[in-house]
C-alpha atoms as a PDB file:
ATOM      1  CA  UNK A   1      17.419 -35.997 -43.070  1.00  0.00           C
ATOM      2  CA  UNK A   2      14.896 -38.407 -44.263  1.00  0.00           C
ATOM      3  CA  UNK A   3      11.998 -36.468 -43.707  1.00  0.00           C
ATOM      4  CA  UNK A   4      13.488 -33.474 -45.119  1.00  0.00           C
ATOM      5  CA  UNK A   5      14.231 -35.580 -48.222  1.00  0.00           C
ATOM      6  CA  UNK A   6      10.625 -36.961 -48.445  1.00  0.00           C
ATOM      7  CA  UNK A   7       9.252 -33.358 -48.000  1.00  0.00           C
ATOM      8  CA  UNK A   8      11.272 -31.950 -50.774  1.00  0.00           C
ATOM      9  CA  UNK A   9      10.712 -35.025 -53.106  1.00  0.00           C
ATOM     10  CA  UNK A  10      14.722 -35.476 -53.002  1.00  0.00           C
ATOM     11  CA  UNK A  11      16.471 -38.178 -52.895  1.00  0.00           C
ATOM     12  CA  UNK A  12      20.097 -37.041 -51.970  1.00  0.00           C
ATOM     13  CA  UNK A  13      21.322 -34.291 -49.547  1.00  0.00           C
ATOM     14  CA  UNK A  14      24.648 -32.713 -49.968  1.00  0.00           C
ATOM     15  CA  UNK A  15      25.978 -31.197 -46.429  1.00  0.00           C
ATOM     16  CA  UNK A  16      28.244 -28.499 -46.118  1.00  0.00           C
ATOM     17  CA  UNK A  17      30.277 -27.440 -43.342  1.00  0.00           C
ATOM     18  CA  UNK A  18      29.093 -23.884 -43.135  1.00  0.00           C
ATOM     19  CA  UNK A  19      30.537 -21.698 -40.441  1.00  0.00           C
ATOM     20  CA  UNK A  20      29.591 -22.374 -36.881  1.00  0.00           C
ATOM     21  CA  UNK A  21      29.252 -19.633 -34.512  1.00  0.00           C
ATOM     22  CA  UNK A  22      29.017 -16.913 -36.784  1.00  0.00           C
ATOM     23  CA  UNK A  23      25.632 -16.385 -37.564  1.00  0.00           C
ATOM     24  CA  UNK A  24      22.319 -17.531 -36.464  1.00  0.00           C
ATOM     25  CA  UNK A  25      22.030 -20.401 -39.355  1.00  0.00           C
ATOM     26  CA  UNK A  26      25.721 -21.537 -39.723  1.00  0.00           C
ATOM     27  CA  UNK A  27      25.882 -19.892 -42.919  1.00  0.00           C
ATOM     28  CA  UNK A  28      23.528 -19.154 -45.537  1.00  0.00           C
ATOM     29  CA  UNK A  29      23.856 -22.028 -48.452  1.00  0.00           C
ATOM     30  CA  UNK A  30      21.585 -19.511 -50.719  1.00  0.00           C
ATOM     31  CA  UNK A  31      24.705 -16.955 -50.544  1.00  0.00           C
ATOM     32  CA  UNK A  32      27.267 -19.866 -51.561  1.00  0.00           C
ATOM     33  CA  UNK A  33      25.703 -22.199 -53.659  1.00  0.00           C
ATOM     34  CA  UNK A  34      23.085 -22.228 -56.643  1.00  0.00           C
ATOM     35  CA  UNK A  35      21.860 -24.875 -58.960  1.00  0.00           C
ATOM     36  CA  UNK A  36      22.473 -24.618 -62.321  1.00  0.00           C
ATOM     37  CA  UNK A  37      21.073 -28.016 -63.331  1.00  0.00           C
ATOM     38  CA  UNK A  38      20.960 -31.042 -61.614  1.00  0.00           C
ATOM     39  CA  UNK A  39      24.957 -32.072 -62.095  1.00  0.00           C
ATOM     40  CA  UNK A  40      25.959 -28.176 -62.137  1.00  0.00           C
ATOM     41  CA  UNK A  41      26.829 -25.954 -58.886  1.00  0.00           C
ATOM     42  CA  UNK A  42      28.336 -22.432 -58.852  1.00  0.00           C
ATOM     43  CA  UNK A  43      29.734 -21.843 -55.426  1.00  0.00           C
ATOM     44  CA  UNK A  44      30.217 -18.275 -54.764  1.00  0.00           C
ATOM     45  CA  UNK A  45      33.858 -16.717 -54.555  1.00  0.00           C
ATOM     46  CA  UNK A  46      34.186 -13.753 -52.255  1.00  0.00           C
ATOM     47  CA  UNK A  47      35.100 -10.636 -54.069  1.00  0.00           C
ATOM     48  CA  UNK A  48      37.965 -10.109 -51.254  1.00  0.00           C
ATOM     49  CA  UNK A  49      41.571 -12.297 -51.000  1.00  0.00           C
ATOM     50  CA  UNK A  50      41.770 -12.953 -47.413  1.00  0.00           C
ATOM     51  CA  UNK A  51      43.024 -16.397 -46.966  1.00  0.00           C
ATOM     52  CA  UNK A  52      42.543 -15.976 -42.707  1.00  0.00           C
ATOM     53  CA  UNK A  53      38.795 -14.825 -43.221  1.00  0.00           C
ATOM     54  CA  UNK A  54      36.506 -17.239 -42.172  1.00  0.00           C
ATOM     55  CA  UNK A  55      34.142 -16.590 -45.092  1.00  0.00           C
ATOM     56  CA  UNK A  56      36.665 -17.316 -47.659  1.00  0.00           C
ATOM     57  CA  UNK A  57      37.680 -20.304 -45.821  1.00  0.00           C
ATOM     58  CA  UNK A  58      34.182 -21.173 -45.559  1.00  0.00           C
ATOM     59  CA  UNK A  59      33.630 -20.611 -49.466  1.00  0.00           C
ATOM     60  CA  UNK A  60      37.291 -22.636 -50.537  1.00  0.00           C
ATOM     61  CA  UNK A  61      35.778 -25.892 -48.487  1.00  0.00           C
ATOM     62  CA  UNK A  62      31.544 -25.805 -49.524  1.00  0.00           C
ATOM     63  CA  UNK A  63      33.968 -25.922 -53.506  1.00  0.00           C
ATOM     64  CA  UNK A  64      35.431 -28.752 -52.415  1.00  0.00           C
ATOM     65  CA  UNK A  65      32.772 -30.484 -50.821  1.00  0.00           C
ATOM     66  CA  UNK A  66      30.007 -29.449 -53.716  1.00  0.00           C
ATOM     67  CA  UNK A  67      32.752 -30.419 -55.780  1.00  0.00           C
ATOM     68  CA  UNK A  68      33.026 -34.319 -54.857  1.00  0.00           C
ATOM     69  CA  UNK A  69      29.606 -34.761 -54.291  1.00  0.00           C
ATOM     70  CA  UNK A  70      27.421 -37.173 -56.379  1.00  0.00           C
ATOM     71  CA  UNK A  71      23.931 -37.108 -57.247  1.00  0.00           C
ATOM     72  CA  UNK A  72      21.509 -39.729 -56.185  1.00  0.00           C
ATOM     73  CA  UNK A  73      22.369 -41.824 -59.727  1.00  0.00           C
ATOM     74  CA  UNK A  74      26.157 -41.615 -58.665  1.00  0.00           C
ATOM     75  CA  UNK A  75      27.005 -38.904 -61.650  1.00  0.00           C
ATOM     76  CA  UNK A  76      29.460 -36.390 -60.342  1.00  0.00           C
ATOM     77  CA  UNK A  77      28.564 -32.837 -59.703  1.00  0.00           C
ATOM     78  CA  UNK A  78      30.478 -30.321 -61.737  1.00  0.00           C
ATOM     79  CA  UNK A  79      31.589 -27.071 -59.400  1.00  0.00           C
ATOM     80  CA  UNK A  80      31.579 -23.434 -61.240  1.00  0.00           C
ATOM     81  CA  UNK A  81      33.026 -20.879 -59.379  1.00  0.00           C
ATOM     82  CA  UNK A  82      31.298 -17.448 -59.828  1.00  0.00           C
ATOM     83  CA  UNK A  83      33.181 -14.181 -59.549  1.00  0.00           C
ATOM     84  CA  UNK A  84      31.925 -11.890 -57.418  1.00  0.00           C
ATOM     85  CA  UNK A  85      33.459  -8.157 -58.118  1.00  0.00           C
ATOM     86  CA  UNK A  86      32.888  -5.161 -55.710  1.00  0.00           C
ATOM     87  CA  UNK A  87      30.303  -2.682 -56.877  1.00  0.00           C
ATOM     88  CA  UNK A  88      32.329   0.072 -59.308  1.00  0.00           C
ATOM     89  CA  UNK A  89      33.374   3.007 -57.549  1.00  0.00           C
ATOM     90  CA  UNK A  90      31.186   5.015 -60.263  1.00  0.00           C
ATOM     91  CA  UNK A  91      28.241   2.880 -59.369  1.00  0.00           C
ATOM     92  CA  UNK A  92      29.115   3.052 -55.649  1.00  0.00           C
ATOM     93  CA  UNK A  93      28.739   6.953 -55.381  1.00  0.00           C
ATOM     94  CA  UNK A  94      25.223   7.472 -58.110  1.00  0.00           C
ATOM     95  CA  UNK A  95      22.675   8.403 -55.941  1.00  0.00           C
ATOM     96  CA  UNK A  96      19.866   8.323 -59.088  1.00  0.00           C
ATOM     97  CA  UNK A  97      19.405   6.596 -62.486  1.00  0.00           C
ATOM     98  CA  UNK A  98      21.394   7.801 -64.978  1.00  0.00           C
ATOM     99  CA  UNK A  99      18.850  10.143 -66.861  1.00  0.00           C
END
């Protein structure tokens, strides 16, 4: 961890759970989590409600865990959630630009 900190020029790490097993990296941080600023997260929200579905239990716990972490100062991070929707059905089924 330290000499991924010292590469990056960071000086805290927050670790996520991710999901073991599932994929070849755990689970992608850059398809849950974005910096806003340096105190602001948005952890992504899957657009489907399906509490047994490991990717929505995977999403509900990096919240909680982006959610309590600190930055290297000791300020609290604030956690937004964004809101993914499925694609429109209208937008699902053009197959060109709208002229």
């Amino acid at each position: 961890e330290s000499a991924l900190l010292s590469m990056l020029g960071a000086k805290r790490m927050i670790w996520v759970d991710g999901l073991a097993g599932q994929d070849i990296t755990d689970g992608h941080i850059d398809t849950l989590a974005r910096f806003v600023n340096p105190t602001t997260i948005v952890v992504d929200k899957p657009a489907f409600k399906d509490p047994g579905d490991p990717w929505v239990k995977v999403a509900a716990r990096t919240r909680q865990q982006v959610g309590q972490a600190r930055t290297a100062s000791g300020t609290r991070t604030r956690c937004w959630r964004s809101f993914n929707q499925p694609p429109s059905a209208e937008l699902a089924m053009t197959s060109s630009p709208p002229t």
